[in-house]
Protein backbone atom coordinates (compact mmCIF):
# COMPACT_ATOMS: atom_id res chain seq x y z
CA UNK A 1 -193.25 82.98 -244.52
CA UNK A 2 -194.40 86.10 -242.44
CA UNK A 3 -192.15 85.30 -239.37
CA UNK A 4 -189.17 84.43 -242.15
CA UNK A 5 -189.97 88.16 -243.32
CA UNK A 6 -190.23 89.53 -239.43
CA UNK A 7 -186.87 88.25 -239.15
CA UNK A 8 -185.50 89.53 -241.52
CA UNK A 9 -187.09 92.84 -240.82
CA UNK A 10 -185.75 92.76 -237.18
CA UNK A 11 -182.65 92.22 -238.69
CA UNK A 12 -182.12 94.99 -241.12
CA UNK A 13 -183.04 96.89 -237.94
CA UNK A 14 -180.42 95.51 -235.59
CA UNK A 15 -177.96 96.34 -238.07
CA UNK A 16 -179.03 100.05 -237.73
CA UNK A 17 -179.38 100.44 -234.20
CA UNK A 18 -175.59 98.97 -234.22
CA UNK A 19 -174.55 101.56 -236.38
CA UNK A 20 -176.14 104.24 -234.21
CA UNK A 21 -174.08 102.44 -231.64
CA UNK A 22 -171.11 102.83 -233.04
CA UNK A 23 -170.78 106.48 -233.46
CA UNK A 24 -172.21 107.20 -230.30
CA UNK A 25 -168.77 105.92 -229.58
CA UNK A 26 -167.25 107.73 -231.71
CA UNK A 27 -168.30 111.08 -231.10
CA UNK A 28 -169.41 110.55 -227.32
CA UNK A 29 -166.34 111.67 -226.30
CA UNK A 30 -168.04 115.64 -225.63
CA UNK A 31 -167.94 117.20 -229.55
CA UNK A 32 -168.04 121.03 -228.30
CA UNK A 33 -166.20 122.82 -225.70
CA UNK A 34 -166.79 126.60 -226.62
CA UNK A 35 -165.96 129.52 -223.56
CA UNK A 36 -168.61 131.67 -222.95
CA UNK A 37 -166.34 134.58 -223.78
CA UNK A 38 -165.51 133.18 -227.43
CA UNK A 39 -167.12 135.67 -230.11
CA UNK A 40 -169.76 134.28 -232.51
CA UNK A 41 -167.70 134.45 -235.54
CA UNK A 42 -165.09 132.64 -233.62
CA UNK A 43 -167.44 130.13 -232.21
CA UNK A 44 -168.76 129.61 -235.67
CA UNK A 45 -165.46 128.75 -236.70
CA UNK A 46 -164.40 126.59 -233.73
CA UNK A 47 -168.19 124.39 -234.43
CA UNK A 48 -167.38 123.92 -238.16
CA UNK A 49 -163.74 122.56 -236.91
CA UNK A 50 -164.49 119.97 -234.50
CA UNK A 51 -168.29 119.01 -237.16
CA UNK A 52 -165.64 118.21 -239.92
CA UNK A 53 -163.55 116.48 -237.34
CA UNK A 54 -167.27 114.36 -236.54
CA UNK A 55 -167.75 113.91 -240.06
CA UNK A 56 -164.22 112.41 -240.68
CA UNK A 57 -165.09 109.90 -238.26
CA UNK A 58 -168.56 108.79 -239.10
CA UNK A 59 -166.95 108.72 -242.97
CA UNK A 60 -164.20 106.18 -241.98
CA UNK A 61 -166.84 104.51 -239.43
CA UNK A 62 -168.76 104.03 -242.42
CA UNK A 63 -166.11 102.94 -244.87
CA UNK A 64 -165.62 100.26 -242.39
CA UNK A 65 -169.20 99.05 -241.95
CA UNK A 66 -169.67 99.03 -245.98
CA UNK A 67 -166.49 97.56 -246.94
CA UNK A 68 -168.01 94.02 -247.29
CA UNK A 69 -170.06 93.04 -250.03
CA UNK A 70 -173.03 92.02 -247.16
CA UNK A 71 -172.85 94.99 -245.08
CA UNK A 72 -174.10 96.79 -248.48
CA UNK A 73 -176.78 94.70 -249.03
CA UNK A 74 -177.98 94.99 -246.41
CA UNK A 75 -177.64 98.79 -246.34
CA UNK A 76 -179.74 98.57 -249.52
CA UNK A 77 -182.31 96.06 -248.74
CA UNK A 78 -183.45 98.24 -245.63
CA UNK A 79 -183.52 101.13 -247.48
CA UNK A 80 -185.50 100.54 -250.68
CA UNK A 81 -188.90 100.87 -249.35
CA UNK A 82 -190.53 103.61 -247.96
CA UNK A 83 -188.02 104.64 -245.70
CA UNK A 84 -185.34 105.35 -248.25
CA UNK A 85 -182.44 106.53 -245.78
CA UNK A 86 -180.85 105.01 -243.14
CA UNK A 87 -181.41 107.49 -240.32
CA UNK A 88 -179.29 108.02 -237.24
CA UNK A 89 -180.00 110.57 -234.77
CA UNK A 90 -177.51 110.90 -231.18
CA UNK A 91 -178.21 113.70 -228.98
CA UNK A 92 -175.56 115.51 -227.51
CA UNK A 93 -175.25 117.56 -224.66
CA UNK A 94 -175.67 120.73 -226.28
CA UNK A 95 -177.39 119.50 -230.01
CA UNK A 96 -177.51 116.53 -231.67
CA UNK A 97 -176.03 114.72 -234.70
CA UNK A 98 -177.86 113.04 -237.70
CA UNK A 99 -176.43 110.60 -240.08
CA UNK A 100 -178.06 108.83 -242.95
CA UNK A 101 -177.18 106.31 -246.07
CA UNK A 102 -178.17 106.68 -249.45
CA UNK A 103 -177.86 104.24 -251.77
CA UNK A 104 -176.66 106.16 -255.71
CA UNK A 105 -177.28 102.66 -257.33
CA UNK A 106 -180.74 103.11 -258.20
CA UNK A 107 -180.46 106.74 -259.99
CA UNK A 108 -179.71 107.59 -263.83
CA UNK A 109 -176.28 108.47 -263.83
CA UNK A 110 -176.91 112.05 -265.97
CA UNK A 111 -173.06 111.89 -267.20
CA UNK A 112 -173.25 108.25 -269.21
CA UNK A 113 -175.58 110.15 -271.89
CA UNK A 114 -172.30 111.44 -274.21
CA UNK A 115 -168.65 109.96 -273.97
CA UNK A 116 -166.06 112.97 -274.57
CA UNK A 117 -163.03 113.24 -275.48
CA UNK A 118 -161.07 116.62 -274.68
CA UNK A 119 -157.92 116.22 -276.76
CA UNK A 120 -159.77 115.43 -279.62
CA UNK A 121 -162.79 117.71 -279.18
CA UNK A 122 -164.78 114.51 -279.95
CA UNK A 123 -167.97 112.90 -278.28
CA UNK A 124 -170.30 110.06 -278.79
CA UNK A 125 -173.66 110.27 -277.74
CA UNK A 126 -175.00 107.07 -275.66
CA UNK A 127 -178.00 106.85 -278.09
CA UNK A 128 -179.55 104.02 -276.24
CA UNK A 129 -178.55 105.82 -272.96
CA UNK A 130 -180.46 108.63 -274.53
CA UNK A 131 -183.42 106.77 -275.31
CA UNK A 132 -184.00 105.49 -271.55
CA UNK A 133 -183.58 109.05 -270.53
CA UNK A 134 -186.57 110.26 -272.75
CA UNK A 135 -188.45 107.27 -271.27
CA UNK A 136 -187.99 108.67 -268.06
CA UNK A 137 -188.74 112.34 -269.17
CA UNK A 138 -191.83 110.56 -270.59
CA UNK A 139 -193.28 109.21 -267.49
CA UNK A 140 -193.43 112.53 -266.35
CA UNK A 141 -196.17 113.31 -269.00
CA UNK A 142 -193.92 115.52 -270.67
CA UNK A 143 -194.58 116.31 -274.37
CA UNK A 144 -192.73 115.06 -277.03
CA UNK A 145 -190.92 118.80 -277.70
CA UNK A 146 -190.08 119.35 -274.36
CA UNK A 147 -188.15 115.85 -273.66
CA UNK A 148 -186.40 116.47 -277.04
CA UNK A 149 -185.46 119.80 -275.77
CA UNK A 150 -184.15 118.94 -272.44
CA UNK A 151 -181.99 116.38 -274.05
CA UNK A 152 -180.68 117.68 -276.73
CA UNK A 153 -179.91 120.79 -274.40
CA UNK A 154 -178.13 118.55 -271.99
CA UNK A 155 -175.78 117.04 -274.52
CA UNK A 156 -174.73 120.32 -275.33
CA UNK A 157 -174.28 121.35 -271.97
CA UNK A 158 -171.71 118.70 -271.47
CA UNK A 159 -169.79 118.23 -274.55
CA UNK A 160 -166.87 120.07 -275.89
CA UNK A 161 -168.28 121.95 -278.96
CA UNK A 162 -170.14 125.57 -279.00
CA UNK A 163 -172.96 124.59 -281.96
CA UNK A 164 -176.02 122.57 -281.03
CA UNK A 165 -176.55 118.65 -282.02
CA UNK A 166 -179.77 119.72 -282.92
CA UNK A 167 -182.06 122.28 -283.99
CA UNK A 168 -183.53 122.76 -280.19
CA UNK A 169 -180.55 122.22 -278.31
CA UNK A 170 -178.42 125.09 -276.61
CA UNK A 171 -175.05 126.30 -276.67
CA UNK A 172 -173.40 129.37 -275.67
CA UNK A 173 -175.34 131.76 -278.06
CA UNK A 174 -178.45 131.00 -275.92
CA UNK A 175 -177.15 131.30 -272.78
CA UNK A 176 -175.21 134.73 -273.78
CA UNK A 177 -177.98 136.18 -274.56
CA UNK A 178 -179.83 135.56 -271.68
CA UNK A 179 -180.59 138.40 -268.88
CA UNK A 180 -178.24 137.47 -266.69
CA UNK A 181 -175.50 135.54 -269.34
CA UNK A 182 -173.14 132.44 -268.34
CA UNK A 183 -171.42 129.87 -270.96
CA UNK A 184 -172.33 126.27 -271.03
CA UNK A 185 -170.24 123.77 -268.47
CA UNK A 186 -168.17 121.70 -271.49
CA UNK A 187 -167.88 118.96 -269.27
CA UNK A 188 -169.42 116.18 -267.50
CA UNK A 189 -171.87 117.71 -265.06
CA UNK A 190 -170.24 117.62 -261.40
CA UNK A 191 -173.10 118.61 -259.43
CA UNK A 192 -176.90 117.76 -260.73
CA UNK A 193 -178.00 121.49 -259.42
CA UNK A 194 -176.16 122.50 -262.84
CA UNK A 195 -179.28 120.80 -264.57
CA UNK A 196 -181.26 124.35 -263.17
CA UNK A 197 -179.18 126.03 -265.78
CA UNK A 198 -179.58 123.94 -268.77
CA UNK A 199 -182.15 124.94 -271.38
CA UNK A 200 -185.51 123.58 -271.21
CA UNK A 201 -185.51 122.78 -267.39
CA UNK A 202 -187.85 124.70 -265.54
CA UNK A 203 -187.73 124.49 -261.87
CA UNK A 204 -190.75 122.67 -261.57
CA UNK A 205 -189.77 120.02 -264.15
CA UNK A 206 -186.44 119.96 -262.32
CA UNK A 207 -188.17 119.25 -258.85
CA UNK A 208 -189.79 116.16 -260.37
CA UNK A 209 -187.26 114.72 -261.85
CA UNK A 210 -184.08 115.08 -259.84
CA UNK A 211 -184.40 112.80 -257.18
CA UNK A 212 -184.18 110.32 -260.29
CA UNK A 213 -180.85 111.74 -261.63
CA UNK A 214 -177.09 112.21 -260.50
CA UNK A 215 -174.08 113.34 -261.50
CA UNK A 216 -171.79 110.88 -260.90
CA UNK A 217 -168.31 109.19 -262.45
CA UNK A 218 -169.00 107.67 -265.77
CA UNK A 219 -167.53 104.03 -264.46
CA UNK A 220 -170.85 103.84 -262.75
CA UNK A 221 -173.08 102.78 -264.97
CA UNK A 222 -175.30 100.11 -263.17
CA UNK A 223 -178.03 100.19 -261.41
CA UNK A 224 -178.91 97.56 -258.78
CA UNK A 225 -182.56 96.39 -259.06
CA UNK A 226 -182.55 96.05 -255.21
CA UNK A 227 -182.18 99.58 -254.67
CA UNK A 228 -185.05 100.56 -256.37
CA UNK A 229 -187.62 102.11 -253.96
CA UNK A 230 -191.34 102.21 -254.47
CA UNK A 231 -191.03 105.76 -253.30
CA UNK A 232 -189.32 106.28 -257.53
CA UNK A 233 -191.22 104.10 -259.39
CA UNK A 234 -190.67 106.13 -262.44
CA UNK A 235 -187.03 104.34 -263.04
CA UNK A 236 -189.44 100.89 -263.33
CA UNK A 237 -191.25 102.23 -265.89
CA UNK A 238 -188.29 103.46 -267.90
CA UNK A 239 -186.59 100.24 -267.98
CA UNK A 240 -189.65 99.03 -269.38
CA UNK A 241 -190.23 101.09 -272.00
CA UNK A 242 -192.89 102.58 -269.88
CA UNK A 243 -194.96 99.52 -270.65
CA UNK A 244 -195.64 99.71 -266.57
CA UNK A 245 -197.98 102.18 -265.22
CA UNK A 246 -196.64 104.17 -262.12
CA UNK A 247 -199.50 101.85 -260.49
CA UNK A 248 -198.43 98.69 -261.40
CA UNK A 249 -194.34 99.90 -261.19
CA UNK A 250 -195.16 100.50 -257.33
CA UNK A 251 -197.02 97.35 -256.96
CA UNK A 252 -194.32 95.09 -258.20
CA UNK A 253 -191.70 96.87 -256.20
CA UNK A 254 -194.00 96.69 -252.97
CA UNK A 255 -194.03 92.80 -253.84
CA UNK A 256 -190.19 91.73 -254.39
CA UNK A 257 -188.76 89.29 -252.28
CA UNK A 258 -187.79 91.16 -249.02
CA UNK A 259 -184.39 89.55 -249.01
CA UNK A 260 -183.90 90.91 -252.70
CA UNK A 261 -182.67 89.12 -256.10
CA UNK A 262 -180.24 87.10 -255.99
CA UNK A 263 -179.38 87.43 -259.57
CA UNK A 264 -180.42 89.46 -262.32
CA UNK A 265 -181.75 85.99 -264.06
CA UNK A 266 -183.75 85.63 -260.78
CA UNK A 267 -185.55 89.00 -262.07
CA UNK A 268 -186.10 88.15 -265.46
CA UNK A 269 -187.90 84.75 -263.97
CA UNK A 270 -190.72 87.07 -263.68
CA UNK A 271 -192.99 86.90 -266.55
CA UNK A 272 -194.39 90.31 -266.27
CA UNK A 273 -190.38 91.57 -266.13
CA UNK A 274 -189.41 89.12 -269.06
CA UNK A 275 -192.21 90.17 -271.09
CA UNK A 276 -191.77 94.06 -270.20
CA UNK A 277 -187.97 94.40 -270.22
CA UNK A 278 -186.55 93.49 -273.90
CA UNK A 279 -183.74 95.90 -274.32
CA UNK A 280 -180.37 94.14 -274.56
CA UNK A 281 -178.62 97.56 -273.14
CA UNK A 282 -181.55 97.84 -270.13
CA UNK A 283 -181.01 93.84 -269.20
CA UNK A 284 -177.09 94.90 -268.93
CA UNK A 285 -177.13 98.01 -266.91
CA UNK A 286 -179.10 95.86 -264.15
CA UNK A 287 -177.43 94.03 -261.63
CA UNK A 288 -177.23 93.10 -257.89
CA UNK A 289 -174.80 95.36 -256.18
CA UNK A 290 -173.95 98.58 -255.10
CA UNK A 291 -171.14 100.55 -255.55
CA UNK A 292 -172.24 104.31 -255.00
CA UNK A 293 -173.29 105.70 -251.40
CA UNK A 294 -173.94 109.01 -249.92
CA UNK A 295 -173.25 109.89 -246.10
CA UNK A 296 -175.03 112.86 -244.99
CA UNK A 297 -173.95 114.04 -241.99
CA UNK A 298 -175.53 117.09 -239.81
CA UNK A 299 -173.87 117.96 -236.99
CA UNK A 300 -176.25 120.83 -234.46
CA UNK A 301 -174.54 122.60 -231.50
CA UNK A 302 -176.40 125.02 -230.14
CA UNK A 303 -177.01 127.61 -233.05
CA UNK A 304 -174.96 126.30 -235.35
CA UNK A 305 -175.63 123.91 -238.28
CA UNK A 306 -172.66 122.02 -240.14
CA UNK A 307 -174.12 119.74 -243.07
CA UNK A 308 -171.77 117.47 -245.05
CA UNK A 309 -172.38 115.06 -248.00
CA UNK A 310 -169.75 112.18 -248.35
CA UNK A 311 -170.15 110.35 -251.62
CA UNK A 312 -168.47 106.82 -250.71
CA UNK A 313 -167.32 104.35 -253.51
CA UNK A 314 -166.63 101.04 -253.47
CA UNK A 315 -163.15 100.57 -255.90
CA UNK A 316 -161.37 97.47 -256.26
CA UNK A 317 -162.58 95.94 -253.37
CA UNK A 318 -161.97 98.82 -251.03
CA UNK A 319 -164.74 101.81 -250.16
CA UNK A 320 -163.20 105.36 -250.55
CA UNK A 321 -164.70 108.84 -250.21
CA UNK A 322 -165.10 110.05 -254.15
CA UNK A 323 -165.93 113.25 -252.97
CA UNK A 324 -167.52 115.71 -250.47
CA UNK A 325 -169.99 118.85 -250.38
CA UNK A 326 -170.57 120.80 -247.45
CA UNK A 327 -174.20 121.93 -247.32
CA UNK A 328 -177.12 120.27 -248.59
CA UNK A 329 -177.76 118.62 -252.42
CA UNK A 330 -180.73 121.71 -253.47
């Protein structure tokens, strides 16, 4: 059993070191040709040119490698331990360039908690959405107050209105009156930095939980039990209600099958699971696949740093790029 795990091990890793392959090829062609006599400001220009020329190619690279359904398993299955990326370095002549997969499927999508409707002004809150959010806020030790706060806040940060759901909530008035004043966003959240705004999250409470969160298209609305890392645990305990200690949550992820589940049925054949997981809504947001990916990209050359973020979606059977930031998720 051992040597079937080795193998499979070795495996994952092959399939790396032929990605790093691959865009060595791709961008071993000499990335930077600068003169000597070029001014900074100009050579800062030129760099960011021919980076987002780099990162065009590693994002259709990409596209290519995850298009089928096995490449991205096994994308996910060799990054949902304790290595949670998929790194890639290639030194050039005059820097270097990074790459690295993320896998969004195993993150609580922030924008599923309230369904809005702009004609109509109208909304409906996810209310068992909204309960595994508090479960999460919960395994964070927060207090009761404070989880109500943050989520009542949150609603009202993305739905159409300008009066609070509930009594601690916060809408416009609040943030008007604040030192330095802004309005509310009205809309599904398009970057999960926003959440820095929102009443009730502090920056430390932000730090903890958002590598949990993102802000991503309400069609996802999964998340793939094979993604989960050991590195999060706090998701586990969530989904069950937080009837799993962060101990235990870490345990049973360092002790899945190394090739995954095949099936979501195949995860429920575990008594501890069946026993700890009896939400109808939690047993159908799980599933097998992913969908969601992020490519970060950073491209060095000599002073100069160009970071981009590629979000990459599988849709009807063919992987797009959703979307792009340049610079780093802070």
């Amino acid at each position: 059993m051992l040597n079937f795990y080795k193998r499979i091990e070795e495996g994952a890793a092959l399939l790396l070191a032929l990605f790093i392959s691959a865009i060595v090829s791709i961008i071993g062609y000499g990335l930077f040709s600068l003169t000597m006599d070029t001014s900074n400001f100009e050579k800062k220009y030129l760099s960011d040119q021919q980076a987002f020329l780099t990162v065009l190619s590693l994002e259709s690279f990409s596209i290519d490698y995850l298009m089928p359904k096995h490449q991205r398993e096994n994308i996910t299955l060799a990054t949902n331990r304790y290595d949670p990326f998929s790194p890639i370095n290639v030194p050039l002549e005059r820097g270097n360039a990074k790459a690295q997969i993320d896998d969004l499927s195993d993150c609580f999508n922030i924008n599923l908690l309230v369904e809005t409707s702009p004609k109509e002004l109208s909304k409906i809150i996810n209310q068992d959405y909204l309960k595994f959010f508090k479960n999460l806020l919960f395994s964070f030790s927060l207090s009761e107050e404070k989880i109500s706060e943050i989520s009542s806040s949150i609603i009202d940060w993305i739905d159409h209105d300008n009066y609070p759901d509930y009594y601690d909530g916060g809408e416009d008035f609040y943030y008007l009156a604040l030192k330095n004043p802004f309005i509310s966003s009205n809309q599904h959240i398009q970057d999960l930095t926003e959440l820095r705004k929102v009443k009730g999250i502090t920056e430390e409470i932000y730090k903890k939980i958002s590598p949990y969160l993102c802000a991503l298209p309400t069609s996802h609305n999964k998340i793939n039990i094979n993604a989960l890392s050991p590195l999060k645990p706090n998701l586990l305990m969530a989904l069950t209600d937080n009837k799993f200690s962060e101990i235990e949550a870490v345990q049973f992820l360092e002790n899945r099958p190394l090739g995954g589940y095949e099936s979501v049925d195949n995860f429920f054949l575990d008594n501890l699971i069946n026993l700890s997981i009896t939400s109808k809504y939690i047993k159908e947001l799980l599933n097998v696949e992913s969908k969601y990916f992020n490519l970060k990209t950073e491209i060095i050359f000599d002073e100069y740093t160009f970071i981009m973020n590629s979000r990459l979606w599988e849709k009807e059977e063919k992987m797009i790029v959703q979307s792009r930031k340049i610079g780093n998720y802070l």
